[in-house]
C-alpha atoms as a PDB file:
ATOM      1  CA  UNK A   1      -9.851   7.185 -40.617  1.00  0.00           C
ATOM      2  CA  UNK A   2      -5.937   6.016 -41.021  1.00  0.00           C
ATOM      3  CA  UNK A   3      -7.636   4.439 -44.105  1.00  0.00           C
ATOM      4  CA  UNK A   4      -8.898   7.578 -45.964  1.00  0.00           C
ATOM      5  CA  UNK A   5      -5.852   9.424 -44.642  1.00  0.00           C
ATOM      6  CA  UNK A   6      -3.191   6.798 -46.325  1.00  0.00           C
ATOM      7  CA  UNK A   7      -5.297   7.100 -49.925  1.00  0.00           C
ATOM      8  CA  UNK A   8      -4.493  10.948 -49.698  1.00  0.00           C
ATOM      9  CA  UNK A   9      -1.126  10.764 -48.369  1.00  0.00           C
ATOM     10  CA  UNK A  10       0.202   7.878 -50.636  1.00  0.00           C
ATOM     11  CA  UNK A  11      -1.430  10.157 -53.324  1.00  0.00           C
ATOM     12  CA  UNK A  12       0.316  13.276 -52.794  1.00  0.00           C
ATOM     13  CA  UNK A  13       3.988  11.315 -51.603  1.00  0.00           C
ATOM     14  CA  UNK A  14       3.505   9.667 -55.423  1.00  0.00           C
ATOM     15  CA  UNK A  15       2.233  13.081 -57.160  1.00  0.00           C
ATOM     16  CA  UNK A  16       5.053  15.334 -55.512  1.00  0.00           C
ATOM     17  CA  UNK A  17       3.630  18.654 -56.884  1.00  0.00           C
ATOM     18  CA  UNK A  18       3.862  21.364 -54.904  1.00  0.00           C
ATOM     19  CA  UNK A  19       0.699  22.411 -53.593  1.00  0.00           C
ATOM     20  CA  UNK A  20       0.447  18.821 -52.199  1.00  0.00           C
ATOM     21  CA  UNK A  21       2.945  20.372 -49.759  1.00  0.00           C
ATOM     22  CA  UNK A  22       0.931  23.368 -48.453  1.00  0.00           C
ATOM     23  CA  UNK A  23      -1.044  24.054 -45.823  1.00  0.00           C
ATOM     24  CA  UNK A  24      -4.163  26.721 -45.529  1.00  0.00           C
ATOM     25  CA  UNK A  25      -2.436  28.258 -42.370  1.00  0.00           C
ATOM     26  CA  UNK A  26      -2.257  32.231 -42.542  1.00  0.00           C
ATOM     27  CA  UNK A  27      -0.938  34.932 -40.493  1.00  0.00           C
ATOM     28  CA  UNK A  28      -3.800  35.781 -38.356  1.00  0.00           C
ATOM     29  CA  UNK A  29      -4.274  39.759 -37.097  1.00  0.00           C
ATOM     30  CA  UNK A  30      -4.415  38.341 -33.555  1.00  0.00           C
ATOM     31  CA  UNK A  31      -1.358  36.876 -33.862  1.00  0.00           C
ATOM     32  CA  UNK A  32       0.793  37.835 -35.991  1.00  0.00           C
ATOM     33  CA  UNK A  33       4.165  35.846 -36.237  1.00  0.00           C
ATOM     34  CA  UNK A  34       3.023  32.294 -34.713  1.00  0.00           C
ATOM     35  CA  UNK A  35       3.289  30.293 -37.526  1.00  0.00           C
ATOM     36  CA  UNK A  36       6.759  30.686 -38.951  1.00  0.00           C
ATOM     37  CA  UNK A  37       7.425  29.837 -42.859  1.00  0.00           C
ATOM     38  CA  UNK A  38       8.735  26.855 -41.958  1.00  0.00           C
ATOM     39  CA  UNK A  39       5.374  25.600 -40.163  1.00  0.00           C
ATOM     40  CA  UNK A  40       3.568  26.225 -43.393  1.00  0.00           C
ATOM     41  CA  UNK A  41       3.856  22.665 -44.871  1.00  0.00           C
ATOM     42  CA  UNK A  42       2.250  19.587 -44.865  1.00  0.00           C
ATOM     43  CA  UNK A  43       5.181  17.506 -43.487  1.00  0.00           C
ATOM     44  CA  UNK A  44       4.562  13.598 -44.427  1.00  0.00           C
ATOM     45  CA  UNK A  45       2.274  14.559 -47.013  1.00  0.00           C
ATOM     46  CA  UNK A  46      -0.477  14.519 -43.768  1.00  0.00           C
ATOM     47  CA  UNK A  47      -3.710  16.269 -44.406  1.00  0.00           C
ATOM     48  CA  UNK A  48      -3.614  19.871 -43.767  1.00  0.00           C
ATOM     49  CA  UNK A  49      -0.370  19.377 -42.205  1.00  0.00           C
ATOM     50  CA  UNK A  50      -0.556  19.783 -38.138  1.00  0.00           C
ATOM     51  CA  UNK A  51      -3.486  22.041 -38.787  1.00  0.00           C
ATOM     52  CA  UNK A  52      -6.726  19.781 -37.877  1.00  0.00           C
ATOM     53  CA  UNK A  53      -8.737  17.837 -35.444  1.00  0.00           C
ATOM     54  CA  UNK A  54      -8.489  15.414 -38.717  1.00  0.00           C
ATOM     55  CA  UNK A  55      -4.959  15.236 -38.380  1.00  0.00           C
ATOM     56  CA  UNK A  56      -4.744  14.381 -34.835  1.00  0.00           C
ATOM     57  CA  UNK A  57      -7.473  11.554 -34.907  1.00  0.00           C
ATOM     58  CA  UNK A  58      -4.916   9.759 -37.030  1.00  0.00           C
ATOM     59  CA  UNK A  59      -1.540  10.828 -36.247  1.00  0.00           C
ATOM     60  CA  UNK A  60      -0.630   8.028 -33.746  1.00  0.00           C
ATOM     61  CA  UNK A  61      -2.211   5.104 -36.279  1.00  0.00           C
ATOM     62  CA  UNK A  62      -0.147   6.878 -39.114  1.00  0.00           C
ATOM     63  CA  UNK A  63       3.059   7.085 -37.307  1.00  0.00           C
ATOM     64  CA  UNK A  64       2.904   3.466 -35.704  1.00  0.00           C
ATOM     65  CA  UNK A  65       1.718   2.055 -39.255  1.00  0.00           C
ATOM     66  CA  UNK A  66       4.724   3.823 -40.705  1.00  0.00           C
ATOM     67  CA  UNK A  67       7.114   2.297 -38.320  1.00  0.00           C
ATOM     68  CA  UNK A  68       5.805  -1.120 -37.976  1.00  0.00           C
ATOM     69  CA  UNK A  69       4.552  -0.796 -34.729  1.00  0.00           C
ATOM     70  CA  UNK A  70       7.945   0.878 -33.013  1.00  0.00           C
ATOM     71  CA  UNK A  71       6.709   4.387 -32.425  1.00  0.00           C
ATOM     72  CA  UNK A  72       5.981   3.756 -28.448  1.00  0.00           C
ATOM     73  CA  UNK A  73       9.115   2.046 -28.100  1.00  0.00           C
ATOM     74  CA  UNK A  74      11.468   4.803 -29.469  1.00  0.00           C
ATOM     75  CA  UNK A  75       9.529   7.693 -28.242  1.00  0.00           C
ATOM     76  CA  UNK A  76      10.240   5.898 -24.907  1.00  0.00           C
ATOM     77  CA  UNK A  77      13.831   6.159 -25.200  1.00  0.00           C
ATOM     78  CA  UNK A  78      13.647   9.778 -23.785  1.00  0.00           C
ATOM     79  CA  UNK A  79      12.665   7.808 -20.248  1.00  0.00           C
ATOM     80  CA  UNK A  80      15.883   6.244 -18.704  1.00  0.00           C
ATOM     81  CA  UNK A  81      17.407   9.718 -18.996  1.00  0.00           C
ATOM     82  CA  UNK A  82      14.334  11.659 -17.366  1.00  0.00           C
ATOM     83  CA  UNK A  83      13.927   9.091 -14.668  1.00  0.00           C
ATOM     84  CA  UNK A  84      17.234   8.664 -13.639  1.00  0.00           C
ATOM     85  CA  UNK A  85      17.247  12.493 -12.945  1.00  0.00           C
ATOM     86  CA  UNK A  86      13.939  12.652 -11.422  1.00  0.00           C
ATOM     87  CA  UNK A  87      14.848   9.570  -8.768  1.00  0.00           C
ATOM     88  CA  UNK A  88      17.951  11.406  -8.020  1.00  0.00           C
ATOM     89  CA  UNK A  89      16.578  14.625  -7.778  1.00  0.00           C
ATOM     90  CA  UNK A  90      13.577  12.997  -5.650  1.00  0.00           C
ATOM     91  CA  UNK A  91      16.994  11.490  -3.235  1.00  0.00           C
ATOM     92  CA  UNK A  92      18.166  14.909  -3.226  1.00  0.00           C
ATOM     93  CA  UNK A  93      15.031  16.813  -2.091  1.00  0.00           C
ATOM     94  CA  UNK A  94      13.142  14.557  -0.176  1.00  0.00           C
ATOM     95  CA  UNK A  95      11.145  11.325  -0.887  1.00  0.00           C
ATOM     96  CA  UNK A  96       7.819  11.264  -2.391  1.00  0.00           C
ATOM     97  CA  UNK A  97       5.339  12.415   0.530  1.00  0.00           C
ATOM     98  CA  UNK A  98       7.764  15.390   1.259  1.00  0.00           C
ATOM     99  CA  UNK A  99       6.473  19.267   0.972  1.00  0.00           C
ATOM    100  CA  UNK A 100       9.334  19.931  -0.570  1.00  0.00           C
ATOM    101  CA  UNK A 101       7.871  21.644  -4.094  1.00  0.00           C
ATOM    102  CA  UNK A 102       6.956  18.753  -6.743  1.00  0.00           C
ATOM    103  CA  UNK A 103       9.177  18.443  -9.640  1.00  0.00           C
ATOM    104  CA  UNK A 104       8.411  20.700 -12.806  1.00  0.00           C
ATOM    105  CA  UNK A 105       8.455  19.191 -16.456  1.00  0.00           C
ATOM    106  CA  UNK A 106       8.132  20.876 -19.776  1.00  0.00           C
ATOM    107  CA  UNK A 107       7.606  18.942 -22.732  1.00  0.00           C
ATOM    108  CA  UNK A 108       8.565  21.019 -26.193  1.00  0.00           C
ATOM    109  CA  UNK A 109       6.089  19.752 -29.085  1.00  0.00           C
ATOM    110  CA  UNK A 110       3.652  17.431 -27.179  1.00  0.00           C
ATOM    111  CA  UNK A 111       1.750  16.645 -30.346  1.00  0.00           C
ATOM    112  CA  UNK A 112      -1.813  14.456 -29.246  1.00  0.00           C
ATOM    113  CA  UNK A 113      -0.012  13.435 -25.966  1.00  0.00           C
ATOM    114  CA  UNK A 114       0.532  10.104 -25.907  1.00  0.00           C
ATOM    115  CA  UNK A 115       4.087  10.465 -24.807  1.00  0.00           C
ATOM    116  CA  UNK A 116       2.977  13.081 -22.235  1.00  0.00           C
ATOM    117  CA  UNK A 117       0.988   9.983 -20.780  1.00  0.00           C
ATOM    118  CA  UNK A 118       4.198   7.542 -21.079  1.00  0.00           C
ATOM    119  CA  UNK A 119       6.188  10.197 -18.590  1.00  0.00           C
ATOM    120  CA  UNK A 120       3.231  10.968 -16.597  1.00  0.00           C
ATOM    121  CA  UNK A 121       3.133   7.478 -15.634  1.00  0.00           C
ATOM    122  CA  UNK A 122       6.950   6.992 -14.157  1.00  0.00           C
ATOM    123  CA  UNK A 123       6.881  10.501 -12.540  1.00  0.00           C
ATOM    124  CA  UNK A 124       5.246  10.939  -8.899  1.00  0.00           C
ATOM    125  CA  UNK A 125       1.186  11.795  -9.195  1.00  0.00           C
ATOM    126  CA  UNK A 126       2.147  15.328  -8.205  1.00  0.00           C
ATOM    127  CA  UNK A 127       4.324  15.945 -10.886  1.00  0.00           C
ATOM    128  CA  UNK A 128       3.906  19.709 -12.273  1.00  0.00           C
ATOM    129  CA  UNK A 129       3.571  19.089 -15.801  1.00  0.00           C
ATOM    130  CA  UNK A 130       3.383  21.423 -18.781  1.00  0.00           C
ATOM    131  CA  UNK A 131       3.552  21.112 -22.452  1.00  0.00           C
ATOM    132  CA  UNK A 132       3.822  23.388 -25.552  1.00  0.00           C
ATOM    133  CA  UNK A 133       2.796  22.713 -28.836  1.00  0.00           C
ATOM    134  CA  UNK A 134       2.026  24.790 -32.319  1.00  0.00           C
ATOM    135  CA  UNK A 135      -1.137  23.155 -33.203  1.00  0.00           C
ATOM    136  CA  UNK A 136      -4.448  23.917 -31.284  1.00  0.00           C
ATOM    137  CA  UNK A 137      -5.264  21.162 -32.870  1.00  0.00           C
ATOM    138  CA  UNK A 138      -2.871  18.819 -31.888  1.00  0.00           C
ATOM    139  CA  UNK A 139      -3.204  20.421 -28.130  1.00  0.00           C
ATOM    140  CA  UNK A 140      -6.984  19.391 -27.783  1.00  0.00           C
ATOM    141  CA  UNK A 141      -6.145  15.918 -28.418  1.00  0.00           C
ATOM    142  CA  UNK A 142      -3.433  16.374 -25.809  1.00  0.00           C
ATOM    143  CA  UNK A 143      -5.817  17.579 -23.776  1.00  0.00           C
ATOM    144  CA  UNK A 144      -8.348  14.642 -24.015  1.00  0.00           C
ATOM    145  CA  UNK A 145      -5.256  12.304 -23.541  1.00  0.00           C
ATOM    146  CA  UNK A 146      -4.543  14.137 -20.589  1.00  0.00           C
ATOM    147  CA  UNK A 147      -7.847  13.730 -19.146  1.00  0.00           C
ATOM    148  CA  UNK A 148      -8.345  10.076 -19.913  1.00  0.00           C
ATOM    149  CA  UNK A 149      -4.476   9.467 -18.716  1.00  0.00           C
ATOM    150  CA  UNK A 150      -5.715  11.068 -15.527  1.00  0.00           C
ATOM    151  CA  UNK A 151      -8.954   9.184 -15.348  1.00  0.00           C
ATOM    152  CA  UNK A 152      -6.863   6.093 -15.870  1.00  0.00           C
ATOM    153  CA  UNK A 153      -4.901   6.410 -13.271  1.00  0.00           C
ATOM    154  CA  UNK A 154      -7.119   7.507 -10.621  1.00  0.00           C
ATOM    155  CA  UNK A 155      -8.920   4.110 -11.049  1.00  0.00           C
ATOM    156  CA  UNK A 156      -5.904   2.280 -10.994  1.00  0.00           C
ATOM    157  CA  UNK A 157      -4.547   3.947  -7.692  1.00  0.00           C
ATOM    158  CA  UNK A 158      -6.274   1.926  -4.792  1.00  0.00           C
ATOM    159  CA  UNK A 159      -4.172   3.855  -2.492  1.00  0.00           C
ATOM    160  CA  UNK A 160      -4.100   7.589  -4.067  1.00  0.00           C
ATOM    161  CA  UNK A 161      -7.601   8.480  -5.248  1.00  0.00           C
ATOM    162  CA  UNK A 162      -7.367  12.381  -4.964  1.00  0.00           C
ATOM    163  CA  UNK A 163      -7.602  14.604  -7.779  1.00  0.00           C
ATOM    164  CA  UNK A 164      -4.417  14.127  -9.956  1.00  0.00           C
ATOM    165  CA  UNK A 165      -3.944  18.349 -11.079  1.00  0.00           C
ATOM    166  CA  UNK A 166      -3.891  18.310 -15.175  1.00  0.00           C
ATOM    167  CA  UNK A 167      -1.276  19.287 -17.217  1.00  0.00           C
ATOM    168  CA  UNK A 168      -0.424  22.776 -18.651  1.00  0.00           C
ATOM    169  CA  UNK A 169      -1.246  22.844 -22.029  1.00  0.00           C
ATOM    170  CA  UNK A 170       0.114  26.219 -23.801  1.00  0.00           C
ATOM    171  CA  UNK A 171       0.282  27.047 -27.835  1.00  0.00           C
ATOM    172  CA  UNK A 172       3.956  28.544 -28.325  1.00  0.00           C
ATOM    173  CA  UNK A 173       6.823  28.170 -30.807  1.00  0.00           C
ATOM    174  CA  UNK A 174      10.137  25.738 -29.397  1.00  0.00           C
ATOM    175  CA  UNK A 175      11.972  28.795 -30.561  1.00  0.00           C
ATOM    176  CA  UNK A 176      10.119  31.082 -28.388  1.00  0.00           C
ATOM    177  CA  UNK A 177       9.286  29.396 -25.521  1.00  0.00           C
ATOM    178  CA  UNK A 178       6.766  32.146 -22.725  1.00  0.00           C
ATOM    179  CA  UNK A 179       8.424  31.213 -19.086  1.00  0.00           C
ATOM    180  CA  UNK A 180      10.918  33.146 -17.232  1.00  0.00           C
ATOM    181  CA  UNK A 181      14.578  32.106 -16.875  1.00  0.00           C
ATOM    182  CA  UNK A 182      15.166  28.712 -14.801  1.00  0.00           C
ATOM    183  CA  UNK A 183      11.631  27.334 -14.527  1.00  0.00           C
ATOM    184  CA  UNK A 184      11.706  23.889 -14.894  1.00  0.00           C
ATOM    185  CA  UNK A 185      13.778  21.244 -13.189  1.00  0.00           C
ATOM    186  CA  UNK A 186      13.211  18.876 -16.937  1.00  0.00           C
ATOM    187  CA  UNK A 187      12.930  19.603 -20.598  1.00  0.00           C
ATOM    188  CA  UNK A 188      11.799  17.127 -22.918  1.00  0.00           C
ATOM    189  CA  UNK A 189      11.807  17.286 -26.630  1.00  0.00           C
ATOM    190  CA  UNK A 190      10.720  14.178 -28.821  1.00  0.00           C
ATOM    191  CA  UNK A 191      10.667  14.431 -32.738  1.00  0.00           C
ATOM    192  CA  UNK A 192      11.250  18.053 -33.688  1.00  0.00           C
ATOM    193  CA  UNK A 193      14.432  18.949 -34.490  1.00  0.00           C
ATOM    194  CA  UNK A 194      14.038  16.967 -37.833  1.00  0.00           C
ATOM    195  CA  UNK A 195      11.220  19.306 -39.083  1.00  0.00           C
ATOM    196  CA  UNK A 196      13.027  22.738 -38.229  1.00  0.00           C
ATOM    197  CA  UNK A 197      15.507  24.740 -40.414  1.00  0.00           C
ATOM    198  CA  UNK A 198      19.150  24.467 -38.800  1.00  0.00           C
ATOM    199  CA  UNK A 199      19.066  28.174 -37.256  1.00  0.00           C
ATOM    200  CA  UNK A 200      15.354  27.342 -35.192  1.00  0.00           C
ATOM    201  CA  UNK A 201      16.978  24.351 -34.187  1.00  0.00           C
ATOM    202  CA  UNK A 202      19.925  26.416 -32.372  1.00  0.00           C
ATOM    203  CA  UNK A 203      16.990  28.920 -31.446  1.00  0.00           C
ATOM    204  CA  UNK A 204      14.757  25.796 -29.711  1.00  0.00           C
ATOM    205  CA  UNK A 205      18.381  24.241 -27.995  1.00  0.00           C
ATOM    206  CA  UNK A 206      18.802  27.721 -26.299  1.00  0.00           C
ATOM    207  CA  UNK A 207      15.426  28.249 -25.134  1.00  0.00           C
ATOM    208  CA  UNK A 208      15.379  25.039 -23.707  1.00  0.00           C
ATOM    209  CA  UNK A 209      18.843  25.799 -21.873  1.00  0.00           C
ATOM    210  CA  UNK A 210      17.557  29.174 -20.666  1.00  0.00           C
ATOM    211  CA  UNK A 211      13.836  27.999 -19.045  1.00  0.00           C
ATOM    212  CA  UNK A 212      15.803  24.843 -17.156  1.00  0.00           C
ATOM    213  CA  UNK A 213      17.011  25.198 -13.722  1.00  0.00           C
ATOM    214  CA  UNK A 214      20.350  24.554 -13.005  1.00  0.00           C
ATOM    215  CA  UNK A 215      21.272  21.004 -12.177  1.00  0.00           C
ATOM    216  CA  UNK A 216      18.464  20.060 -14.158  1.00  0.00           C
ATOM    217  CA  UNK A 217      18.258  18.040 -17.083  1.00  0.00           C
ATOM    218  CA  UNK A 218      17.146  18.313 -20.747  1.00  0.00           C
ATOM    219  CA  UNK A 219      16.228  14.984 -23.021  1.00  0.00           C
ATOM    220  CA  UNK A 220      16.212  15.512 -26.344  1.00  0.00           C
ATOM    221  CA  UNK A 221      15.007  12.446 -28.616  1.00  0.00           C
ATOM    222  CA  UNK A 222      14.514  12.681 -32.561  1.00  0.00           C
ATOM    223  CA  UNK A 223      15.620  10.415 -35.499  1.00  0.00           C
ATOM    224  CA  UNK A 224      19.027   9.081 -35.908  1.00  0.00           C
ATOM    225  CA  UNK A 225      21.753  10.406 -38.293  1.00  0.00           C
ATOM    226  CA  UNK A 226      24.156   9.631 -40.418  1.00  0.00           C
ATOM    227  CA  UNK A 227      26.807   7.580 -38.230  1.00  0.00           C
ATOM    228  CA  UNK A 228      24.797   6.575 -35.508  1.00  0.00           C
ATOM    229  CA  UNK A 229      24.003   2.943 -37.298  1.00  0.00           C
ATOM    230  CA  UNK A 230      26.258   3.342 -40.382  1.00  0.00           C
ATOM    231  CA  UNK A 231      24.465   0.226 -42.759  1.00  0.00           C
ATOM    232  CA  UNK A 232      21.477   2.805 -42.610  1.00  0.00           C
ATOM    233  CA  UNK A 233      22.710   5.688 -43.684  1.00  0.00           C
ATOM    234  CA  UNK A 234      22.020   5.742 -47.408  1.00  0.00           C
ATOM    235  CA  UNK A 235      18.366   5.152 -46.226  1.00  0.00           C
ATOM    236  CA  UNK A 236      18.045   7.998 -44.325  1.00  0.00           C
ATOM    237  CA  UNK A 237      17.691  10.446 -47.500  1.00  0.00           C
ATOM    238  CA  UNK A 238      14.549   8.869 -48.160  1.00  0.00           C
ATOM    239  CA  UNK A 239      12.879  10.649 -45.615  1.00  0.00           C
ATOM    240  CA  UNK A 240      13.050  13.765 -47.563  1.00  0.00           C
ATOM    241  CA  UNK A 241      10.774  12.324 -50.292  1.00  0.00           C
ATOM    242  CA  UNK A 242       7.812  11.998 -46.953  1.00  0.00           C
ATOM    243  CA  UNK A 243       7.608  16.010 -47.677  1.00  0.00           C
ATOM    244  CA  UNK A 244      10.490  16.411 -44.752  1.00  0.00           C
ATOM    245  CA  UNK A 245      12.290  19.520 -46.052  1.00  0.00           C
ATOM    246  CA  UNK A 246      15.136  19.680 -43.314  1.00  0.00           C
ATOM    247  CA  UNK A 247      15.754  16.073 -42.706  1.00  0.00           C
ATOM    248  CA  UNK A 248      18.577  15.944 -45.282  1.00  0.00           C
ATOM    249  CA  UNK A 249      19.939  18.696 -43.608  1.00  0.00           C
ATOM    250  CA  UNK A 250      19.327  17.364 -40.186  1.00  0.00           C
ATOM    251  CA  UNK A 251      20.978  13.866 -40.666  1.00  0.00           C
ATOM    252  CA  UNK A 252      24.278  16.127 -41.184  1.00  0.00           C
ATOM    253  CA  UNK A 253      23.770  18.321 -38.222  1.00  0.00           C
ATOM    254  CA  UNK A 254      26.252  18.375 -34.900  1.00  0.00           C
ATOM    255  CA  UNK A 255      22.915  18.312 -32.463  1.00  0.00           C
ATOM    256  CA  UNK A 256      24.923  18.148 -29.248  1.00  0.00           C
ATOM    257  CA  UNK A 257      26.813  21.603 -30.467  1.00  0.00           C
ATOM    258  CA  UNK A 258      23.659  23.356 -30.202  1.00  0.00           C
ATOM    259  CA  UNK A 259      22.393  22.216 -27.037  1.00  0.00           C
ATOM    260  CA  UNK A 260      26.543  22.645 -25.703  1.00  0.00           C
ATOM    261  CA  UNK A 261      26.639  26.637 -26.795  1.00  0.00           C
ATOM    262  CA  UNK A 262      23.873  27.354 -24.787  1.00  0.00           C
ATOM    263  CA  UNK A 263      25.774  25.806 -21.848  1.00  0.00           C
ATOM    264  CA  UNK A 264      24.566  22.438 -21.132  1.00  0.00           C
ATOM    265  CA  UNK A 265      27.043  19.583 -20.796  1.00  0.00           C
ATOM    266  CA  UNK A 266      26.402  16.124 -22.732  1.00  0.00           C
ATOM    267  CA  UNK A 267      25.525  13.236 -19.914  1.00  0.00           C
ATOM    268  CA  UNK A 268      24.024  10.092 -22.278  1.00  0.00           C
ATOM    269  CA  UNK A 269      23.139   9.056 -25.426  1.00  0.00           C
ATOM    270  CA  UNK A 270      20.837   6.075 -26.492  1.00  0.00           C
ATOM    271  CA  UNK A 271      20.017   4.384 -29.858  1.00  0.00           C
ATOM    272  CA  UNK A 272      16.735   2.513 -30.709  1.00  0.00           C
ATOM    273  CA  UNK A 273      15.723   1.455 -33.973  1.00  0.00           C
ATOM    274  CA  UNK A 274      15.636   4.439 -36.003  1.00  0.00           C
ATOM    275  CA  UNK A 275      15.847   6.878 -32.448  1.00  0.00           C
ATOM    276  CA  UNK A 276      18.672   8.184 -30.311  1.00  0.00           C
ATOM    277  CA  UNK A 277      18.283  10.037 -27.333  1.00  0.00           C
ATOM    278  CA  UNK A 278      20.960  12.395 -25.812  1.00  0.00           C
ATOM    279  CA  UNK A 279      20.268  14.085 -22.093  1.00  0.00           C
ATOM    280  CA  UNK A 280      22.578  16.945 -21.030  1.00  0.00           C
ATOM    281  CA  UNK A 281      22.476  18.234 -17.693  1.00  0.00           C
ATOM    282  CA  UNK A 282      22.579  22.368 -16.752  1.00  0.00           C
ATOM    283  CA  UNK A 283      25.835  23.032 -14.082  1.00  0.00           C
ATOM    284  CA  UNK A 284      24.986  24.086 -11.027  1.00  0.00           C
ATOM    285  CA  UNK A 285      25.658  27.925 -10.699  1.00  0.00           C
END
């Protein structure tokens, strides 16, 4: 499959015309609205975009070909940040065998999963987990990856072989996020921001601010920009030419302003490889 998919995408990323850069996605009468303009392109040259089964199948080869194997390793950079919170939290509220409730995780733009399964794995079995994403596509191989993850596990777990509860899987925008004020003690965001226009961006930050509790934490991972390892800088641009429309943009942006209007306060920031991840924390009322 990664095979077929590279002819196509090496074809278009030479070719650069563009209808290699559009997707079939249309407003649909049932929804009306949930695929912003921006969402309408076939970012990396991929196949029809985010927008099939396709797509998913090869996402993770695609992405770990690209990279040279690295992928794992820098989405995992969003994990010292969420863990540190969660064993503190944990300290705070009880340890793990306490009724006190379980913690509550969102993850903004899940994709097929895989890092759902990476956090999953250092957060306690009865971890309330939920994740958004655009694609149904994209969401059915999150929710296979789910569902093996949990098999997994299970098997694993001499001591703990009870049902582990799956996680929440729900199509919505980053910009538009459908919870109430305060609802989860963690946000986590991992290679978004770099495919949305500056203003969604500021949209996504403050949606993420508003639906965490406070004293809770939100870990934010993407690409790295312009500064944060200068002797790559001039590289960076390249991206663009992968059908990225906003990365130019987003190498120049002041991330942490976004996610500091809506009231969070900067805690840590981590750089691996091409990655940095920044956590901010939400004051306690």
């Amino acid at each position: 499959r990664f095979i077929q998919e590279a002819i196509g995408t090496l074809g278009r990323r030479a070719r650069m015309r563009e209808a290699d850069k559009e997707v079939w996605i249309s407003d649909s009468d049932f929804a009306p609205g949930l695929y912003p303009d921006y969402y309408k392109n076939a970012f990396h040259y991929q196949t029809d975009g985010w927008m099939s089964r396709e797509s998913a199948d090869v996402y993770e080869t695609s992405t770990e070909t690209l990279f040279l194997g690295r992928q794992d390793s820098m989405q995992r950079t969003s994990l010292p940040a969420l863990l540190t919170f969660a064993r503190k939290k944990i300290n705070e509220e009880g340890d793990r065998s306490s009724p006190n409730r379980p913690l509550r995780v969102l993850e903004v733009a899940c994709g097929t999963g895989r890092f759902m399964t990476f956090v999953r794995d250092n957060l306690p079995l009865r971890t309330k987990y939920t994740a958004v994403d655009l694609s149904p596509f994209y969401l059915d191989a999150a929710r296979e990856n789910d569902s093996y993850w949990r098999k997994t596990r299970r098997d694993q777990d001499k001591l703990n072989r009870g049902a582990i509860e799956p996680a929440r899987l729900i199509q919505a925008q980053a910009e538009n996020l459908p919870f109430e004020d305060e609802s989860f003690d963690a946000v986590v965001c991992v290679y978004l921001f770099h495919e949305l226009p500056r203003k969604v961006r500021e949209q996504a930050a403050a949606e993420m601010a508003r639906v965490v509790a406070p004293g809770g934490a939100v870990i934010f991972t993407d690409s790295i920009q312009r500064g944060d390892r200068p002797a790559l800088d001039e590289g960076l641009k390249n991206f663009e030419k992968m059908n990225e429309p906003y990365y130019v943009d987003y190498s120049e942006d002041d991330l942490s302003s976004h996610f500091e209007k809506a009231g969070l306060k900067p805690k840590t920031k981590i750089v691996m490889s091409t990655t940095k991840s920044l956590s901010f924390e939400k004051p306690e009322e």
